[in-house]
PDB file of N, CA and C in Angstrom:
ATOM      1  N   UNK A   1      89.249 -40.544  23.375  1.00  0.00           N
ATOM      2  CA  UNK A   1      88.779 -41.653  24.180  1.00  0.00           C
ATOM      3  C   UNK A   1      87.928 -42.562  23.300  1.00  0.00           C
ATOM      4  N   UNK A   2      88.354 -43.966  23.266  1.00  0.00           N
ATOM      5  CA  UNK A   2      87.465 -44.702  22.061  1.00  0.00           C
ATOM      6  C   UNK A   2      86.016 -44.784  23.072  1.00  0.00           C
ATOM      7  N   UNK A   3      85.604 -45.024  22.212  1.00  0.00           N
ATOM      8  CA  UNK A   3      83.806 -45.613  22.121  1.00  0.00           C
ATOM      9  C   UNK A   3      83.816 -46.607  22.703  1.00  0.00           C
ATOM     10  N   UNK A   4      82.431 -46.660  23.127  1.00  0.00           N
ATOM     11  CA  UNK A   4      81.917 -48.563  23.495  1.00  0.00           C
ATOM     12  C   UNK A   4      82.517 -50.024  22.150  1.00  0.00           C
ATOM     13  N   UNK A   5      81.237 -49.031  20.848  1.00  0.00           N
ATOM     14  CA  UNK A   5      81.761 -49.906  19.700  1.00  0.00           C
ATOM     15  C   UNK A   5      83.218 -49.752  19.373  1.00  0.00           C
ATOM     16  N   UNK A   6      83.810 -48.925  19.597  1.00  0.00           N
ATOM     17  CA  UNK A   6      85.162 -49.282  19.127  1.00  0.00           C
ATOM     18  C   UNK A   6      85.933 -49.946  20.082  1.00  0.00           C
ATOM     19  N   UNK A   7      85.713 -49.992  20.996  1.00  0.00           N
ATOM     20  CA  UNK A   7      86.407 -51.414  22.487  1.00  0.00           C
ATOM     21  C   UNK A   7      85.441 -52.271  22.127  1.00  0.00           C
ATOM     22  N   UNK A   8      84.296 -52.623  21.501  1.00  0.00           N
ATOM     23  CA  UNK A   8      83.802 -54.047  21.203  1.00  0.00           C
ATOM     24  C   UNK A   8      84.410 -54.191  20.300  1.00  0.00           C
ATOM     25  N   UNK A   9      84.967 -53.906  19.262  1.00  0.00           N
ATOM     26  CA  UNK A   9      85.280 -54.160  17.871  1.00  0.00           C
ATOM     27  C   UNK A   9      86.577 -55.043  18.253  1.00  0.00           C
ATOM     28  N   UNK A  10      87.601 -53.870  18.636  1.00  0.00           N
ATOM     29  CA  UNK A  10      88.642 -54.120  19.083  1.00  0.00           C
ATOM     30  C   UNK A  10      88.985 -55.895  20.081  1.00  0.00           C
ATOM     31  N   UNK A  11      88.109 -55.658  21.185  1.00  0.00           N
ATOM     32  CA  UNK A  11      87.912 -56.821  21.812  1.00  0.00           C
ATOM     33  C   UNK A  11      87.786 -58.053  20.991  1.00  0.00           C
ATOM     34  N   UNK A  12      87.003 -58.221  20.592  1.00  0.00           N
ATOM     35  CA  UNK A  12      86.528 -58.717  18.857  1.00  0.00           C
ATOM     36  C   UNK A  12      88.194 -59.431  18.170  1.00  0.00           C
ATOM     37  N   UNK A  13      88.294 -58.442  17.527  1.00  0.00           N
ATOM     38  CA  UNK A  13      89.569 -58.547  16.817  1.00  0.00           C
ATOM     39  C   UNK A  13      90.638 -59.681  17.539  1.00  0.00           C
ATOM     40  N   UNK A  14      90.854 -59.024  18.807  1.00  0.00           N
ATOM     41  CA  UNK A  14      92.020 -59.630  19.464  1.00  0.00           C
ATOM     42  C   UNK A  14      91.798 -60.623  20.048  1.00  0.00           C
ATOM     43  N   UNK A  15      90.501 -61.446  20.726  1.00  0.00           N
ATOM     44  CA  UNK A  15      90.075 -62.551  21.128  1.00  0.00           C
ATOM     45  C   UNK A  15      90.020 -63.687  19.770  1.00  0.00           C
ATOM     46  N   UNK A  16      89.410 -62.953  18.700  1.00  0.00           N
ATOM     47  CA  UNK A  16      89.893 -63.912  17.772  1.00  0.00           C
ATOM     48  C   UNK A  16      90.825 -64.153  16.952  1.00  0.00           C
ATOM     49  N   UNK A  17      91.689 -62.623  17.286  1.00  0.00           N
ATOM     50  CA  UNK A  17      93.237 -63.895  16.863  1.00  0.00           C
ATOM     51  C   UNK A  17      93.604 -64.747  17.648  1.00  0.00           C
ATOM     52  N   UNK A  18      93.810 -64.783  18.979  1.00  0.00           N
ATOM     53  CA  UNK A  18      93.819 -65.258  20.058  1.00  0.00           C
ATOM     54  C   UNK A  18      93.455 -66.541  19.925  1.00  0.00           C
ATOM     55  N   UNK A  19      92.296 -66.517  19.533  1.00  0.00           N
ATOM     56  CA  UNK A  19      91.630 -67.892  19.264  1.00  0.00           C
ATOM     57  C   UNK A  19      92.608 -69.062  18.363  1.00  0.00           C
ATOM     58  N   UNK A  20      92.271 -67.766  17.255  1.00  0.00           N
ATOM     59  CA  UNK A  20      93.105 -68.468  15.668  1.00  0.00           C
ATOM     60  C   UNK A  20      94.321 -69.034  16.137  1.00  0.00           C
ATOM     61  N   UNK A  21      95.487 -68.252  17.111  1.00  0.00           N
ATOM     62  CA  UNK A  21      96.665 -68.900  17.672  1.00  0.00           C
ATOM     63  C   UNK A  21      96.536 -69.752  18.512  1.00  0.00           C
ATOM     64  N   UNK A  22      95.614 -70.475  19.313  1.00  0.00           N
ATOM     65  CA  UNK A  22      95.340 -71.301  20.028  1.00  0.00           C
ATOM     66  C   UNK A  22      95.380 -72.701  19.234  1.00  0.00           C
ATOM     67  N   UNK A  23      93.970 -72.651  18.229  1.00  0.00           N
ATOM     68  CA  UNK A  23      93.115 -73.595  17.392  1.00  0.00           C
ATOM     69  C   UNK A  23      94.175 -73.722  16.931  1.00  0.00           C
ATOM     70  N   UNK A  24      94.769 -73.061  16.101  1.00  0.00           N
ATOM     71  CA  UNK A  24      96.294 -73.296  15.407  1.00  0.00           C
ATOM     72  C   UNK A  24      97.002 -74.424  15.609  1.00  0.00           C
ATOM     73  N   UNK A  25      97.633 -73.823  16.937  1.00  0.00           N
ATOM     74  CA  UNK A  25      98.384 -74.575  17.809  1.00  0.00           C
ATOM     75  C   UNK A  25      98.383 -75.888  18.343  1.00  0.00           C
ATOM     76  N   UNK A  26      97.161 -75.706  18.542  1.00  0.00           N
ATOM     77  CA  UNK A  26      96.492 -77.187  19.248  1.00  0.00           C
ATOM     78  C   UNK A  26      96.047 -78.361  17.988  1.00  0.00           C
ATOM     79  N   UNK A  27      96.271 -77.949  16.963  1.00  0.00           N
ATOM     80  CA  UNK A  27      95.740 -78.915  15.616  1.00  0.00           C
ATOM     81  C   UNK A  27      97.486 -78.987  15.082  1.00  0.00           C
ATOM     82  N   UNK A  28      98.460 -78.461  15.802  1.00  0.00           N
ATOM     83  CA  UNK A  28      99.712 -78.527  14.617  1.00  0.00           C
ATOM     84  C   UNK A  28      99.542 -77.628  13.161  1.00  0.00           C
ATOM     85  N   UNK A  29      98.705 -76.633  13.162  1.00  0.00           N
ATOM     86  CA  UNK A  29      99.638 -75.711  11.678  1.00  0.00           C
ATOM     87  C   UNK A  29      99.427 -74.528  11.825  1.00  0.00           C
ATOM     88  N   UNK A  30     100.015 -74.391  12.966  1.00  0.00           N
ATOM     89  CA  UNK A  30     100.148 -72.741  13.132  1.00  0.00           C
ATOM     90  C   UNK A  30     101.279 -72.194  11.804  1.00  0.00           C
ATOM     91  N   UNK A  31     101.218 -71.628  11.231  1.00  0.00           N
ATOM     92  CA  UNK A  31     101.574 -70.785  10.321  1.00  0.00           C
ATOM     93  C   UNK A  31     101.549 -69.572  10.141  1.00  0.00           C
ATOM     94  N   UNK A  32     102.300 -68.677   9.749  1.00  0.00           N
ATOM     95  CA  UNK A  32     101.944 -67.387   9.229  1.00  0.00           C
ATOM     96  C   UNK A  32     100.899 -67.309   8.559  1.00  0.00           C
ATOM     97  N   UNK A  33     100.974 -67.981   7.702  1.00  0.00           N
ATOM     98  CA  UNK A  33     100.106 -67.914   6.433  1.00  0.00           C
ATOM     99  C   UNK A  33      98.800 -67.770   6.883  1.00  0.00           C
ATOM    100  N   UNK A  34      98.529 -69.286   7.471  1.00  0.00           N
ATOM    101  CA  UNK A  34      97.200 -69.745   8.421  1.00  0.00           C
ATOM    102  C   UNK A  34      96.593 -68.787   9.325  1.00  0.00           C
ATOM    103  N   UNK A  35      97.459 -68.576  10.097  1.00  0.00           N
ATOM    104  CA  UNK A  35      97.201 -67.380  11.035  1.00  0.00           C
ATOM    105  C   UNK A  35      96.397 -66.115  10.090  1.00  0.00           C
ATOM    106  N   UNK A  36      97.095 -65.771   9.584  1.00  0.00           N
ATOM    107  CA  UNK A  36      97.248 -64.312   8.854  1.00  0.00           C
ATOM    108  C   UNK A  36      95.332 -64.262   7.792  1.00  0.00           C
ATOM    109  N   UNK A  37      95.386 -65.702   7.157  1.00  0.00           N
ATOM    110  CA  UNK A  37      94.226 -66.111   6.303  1.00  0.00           C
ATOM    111  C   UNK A  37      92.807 -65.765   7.504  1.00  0.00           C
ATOM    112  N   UNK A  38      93.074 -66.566   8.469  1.00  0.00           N
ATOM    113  CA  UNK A  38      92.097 -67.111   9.478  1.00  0.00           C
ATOM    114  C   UNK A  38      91.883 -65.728  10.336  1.00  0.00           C
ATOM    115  N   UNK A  39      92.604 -64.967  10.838  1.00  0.00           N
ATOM    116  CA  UNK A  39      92.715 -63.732  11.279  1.00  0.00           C
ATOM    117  C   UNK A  39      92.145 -62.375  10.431  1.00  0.00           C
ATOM    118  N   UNK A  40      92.200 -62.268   9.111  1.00  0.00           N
ATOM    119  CA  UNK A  40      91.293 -61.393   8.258  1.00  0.00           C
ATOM    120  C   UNK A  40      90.254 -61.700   8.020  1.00  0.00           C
ATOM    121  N   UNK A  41      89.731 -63.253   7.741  1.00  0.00           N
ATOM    122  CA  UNK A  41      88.526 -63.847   7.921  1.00  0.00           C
ATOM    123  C   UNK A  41      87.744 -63.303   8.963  1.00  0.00           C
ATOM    124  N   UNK A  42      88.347 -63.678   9.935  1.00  0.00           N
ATOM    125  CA  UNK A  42      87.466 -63.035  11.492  1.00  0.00           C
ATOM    126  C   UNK A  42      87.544 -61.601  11.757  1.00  0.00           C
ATOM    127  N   UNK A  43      88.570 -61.018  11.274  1.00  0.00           N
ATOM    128  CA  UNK A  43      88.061 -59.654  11.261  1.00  0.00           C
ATOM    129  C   UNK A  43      87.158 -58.750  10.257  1.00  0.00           C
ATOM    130  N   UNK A  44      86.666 -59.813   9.109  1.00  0.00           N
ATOM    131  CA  UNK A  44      85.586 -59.210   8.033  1.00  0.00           C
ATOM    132  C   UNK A  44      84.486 -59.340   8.835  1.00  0.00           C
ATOM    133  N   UNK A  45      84.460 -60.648   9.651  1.00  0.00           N
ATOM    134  CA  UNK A  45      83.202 -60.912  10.449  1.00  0.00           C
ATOM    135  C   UNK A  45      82.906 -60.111  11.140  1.00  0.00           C
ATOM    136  N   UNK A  46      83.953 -59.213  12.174  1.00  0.00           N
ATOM    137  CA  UNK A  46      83.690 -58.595  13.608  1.00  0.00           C
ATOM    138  C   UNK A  46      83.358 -57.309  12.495  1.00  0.00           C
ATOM    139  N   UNK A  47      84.187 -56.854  11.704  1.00  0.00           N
ATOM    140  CA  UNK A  47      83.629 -55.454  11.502  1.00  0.00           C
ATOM    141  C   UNK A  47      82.148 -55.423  10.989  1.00  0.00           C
ATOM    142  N   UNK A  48      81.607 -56.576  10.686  1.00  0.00           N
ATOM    143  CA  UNK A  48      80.627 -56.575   9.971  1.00  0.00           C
ATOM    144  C   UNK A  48      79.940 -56.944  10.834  1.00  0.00           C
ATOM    145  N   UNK A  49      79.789 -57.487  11.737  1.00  0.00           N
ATOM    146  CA  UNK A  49      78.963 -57.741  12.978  1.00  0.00           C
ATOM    147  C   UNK A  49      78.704 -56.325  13.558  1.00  0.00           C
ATOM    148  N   UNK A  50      79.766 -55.422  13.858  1.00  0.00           N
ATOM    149  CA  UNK A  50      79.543 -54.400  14.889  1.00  0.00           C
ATOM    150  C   UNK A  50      78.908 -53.649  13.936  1.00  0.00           C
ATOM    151  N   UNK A  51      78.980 -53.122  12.497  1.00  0.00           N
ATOM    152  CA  UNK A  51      78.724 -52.124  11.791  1.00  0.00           C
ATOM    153  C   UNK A  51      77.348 -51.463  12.633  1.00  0.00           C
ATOM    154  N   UNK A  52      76.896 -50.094  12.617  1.00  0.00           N
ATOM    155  CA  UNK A  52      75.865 -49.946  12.587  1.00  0.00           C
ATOM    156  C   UNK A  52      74.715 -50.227  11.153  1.00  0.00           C
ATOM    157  N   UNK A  53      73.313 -49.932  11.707  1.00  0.00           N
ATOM    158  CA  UNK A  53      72.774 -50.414  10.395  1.00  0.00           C
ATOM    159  C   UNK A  53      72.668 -49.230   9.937  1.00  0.00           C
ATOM    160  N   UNK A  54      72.363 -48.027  10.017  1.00  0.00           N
ATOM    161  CA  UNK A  54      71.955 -46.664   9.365  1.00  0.00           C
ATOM    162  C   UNK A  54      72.858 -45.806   9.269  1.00  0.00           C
ATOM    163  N   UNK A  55      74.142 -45.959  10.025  1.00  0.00           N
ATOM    164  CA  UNK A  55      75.011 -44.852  10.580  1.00  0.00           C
ATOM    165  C   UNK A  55      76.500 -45.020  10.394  1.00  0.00           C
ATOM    166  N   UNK A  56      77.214 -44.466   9.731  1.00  0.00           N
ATOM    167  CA  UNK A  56      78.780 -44.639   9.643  1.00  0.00           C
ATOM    168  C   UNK A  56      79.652 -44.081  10.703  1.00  0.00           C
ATOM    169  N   UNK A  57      80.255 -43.983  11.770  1.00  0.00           N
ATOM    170  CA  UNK A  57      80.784 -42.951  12.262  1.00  0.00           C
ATOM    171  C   UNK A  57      81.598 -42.680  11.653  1.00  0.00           C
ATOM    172  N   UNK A  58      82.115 -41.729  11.965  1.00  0.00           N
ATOM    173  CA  UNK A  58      83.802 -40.844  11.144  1.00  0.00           C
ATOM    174  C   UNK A  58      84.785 -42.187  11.637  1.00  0.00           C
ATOM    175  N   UNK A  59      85.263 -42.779  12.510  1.00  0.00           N
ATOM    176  CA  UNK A  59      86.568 -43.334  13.007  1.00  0.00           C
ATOM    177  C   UNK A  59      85.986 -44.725  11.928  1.00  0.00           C
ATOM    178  N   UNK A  60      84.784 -45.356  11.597  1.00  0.00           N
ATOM    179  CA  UNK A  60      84.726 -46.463  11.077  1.00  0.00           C
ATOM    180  C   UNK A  60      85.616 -46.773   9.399  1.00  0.00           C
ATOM    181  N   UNK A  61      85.591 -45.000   9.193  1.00  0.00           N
ATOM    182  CA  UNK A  61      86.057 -44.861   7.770  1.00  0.00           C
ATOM    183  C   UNK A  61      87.359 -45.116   7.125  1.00  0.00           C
ATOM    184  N   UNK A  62      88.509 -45.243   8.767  1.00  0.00           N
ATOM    185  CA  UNK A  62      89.359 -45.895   8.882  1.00  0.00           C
ATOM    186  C   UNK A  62      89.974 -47.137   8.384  1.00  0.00           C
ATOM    187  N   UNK A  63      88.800 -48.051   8.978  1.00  0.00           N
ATOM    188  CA  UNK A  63      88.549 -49.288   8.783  1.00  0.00           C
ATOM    189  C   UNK A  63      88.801 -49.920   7.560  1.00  0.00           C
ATOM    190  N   UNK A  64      88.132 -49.091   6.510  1.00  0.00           N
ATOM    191  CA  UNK A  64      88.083 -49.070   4.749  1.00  0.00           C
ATOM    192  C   UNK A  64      89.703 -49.536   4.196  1.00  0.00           C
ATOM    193  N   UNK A  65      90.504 -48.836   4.969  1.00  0.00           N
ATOM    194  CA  UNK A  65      91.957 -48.904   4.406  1.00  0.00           C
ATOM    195  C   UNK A  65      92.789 -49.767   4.607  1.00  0.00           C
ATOM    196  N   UNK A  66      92.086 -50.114   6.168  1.00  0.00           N
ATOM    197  CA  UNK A  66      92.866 -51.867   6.971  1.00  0.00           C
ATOM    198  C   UNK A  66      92.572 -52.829   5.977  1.00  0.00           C
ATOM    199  N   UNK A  67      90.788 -52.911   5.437  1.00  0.00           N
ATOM    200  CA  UNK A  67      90.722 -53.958   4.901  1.00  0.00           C
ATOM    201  C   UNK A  67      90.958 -53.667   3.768  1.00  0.00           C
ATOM    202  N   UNK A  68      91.345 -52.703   2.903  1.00  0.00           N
ATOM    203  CA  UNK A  68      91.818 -53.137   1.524  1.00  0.00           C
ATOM    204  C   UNK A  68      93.409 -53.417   1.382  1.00  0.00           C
ATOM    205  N   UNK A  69      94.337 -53.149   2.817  1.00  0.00           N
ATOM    206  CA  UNK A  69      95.167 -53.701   2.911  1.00  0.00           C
ATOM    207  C   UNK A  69      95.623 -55.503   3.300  1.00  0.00           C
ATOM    208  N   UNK A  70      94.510 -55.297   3.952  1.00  0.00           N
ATOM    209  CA  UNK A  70      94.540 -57.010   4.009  1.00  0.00           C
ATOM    210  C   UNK A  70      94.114 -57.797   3.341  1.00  0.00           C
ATOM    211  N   UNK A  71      92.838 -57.199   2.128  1.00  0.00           N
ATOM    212  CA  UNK A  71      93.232 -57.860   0.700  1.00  0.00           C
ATOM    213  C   UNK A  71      93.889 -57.660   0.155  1.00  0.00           C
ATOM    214  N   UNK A  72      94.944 -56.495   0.074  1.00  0.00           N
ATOM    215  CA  UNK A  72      96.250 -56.562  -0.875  1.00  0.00           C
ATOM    216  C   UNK A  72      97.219 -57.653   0.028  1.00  0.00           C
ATOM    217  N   UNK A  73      97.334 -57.957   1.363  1.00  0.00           N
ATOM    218  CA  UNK A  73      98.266 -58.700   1.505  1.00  0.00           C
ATOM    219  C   UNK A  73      97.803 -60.357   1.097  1.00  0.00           C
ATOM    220  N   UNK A  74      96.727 -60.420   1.523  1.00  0.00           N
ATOM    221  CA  UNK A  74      96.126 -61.397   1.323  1.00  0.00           C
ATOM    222  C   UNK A  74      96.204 -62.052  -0.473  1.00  0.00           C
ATOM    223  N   UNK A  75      96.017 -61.492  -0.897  1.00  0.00           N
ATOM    224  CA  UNK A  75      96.561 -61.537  -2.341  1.00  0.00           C
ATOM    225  C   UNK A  75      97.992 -61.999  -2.953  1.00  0.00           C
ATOM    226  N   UNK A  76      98.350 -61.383  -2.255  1.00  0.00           N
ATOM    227  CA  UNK A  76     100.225 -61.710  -2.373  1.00  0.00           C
ATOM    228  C   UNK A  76     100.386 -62.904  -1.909  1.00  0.00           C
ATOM    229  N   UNK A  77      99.842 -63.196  -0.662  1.00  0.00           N
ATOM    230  CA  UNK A  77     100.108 -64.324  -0.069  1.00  0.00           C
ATOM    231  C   UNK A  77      99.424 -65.517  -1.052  1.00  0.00           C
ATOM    232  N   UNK A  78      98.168 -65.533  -1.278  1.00  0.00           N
ATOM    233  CA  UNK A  78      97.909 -66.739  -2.212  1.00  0.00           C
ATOM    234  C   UNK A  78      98.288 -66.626  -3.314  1.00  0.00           C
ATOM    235  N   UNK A  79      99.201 -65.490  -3.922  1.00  0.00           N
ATOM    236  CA  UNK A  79     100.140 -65.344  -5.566  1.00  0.00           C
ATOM    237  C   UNK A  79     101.495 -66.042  -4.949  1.00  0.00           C
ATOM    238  N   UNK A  80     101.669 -66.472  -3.645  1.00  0.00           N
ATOM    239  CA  UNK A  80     103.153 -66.414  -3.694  1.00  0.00           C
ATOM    240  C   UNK A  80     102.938 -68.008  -3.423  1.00  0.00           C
ATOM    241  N   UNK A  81     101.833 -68.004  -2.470  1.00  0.00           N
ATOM    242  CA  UNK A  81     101.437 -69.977  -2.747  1.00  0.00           C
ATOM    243  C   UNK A  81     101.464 -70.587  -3.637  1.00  0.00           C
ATOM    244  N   UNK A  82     100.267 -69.992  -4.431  1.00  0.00           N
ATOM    245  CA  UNK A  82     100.077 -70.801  -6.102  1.00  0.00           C
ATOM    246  C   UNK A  82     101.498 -70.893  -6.427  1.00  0.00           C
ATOM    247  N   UNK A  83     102.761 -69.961  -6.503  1.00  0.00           N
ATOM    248  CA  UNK A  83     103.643 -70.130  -7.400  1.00  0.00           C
ATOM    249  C   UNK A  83     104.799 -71.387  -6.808  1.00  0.00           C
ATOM    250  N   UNK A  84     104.784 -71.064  -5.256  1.00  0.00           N
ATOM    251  CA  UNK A  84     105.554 -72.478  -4.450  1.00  0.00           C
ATOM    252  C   UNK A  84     104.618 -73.639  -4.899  1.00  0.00           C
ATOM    253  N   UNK A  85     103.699 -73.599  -4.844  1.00  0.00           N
ATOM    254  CA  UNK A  85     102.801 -74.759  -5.313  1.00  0.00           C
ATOM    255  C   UNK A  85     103.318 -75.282  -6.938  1.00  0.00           C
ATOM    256  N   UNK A  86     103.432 -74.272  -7.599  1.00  0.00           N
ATOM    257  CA  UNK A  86     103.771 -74.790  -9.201  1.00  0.00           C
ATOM    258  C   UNK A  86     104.746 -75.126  -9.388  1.00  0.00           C
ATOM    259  N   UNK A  87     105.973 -74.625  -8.730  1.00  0.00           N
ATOM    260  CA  UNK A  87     106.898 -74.672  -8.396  1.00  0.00           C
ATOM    261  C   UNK A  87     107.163 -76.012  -8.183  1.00  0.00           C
ATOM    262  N   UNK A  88     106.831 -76.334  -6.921  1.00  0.00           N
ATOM    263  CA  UNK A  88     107.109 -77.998  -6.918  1.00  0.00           C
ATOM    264  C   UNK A  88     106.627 -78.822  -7.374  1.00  0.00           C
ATOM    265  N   UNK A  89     105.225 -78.886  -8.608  1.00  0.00           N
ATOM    266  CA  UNK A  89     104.989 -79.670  -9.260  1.00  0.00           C
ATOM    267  C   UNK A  89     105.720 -79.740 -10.565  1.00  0.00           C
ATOM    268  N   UNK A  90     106.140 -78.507 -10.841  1.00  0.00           N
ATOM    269  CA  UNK A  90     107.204 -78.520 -12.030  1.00  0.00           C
ATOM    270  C   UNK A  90     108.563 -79.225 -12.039  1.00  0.00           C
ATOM    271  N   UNK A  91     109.253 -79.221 -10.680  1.00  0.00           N
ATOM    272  CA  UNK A  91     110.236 -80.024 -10.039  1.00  0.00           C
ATOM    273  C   UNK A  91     109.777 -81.210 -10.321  1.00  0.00           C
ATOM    274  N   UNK A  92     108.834 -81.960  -9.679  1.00  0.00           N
ATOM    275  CA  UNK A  92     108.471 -83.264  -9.013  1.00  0.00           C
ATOM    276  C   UNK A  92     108.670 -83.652 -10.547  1.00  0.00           C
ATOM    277  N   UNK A  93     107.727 -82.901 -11.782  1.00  0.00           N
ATOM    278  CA  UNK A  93     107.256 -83.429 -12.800  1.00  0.00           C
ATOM    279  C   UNK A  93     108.753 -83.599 -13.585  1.00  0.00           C
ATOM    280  N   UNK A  94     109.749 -83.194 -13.566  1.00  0.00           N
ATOM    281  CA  UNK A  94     110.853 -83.327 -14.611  1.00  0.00           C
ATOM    282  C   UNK A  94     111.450 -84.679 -13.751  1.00  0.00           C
TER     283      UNK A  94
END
């Protein structure tokens, strides 16, 4: 049965993707990309908002592996930009 903090966290999480797909939407650039950037952003925030200050629980330790996966994806994603990005300046430029 989760926790209080882990249904705030959670809550957290999903209101602000929620958000992110809204704001998105309503400005014209919903994207994967965008989404995906803006969505790990806000979830560094929430986990770091809820953290306790003295205390780790066991289920938080979890957490550790989401976010070093979402800097590994996150990574890829701005290696695969930069290179569409060079990409078409190398085009444009010949």
């Amino acid at each position: 049965m989760p926790t209080r903090r882990q249904r705030r966290l959670i809550r957290l999480l999903v209101g602000w993707s929620l958000a992110v797909v809204v704001g998105l939407a309503a400005v014209g650039a919903l994207t994967g990309t965008h989404w995906f950037v803006l969505t790990l952003l806000g979830a560094l925030v929430a986990i770091q908002r809820t953290t306790a200050l003295y205390a780790s629980p066991p289920w938080r330790r979890g957490i550790r592996v989401l976010v070093l996966a979402g800097f590994s994806v996150f990574i890829v994603v701005v290696a695969v930009e930069v290179w569409r990005t060079a990409t078409e300046l190398f085009v444009r430029g010949l």
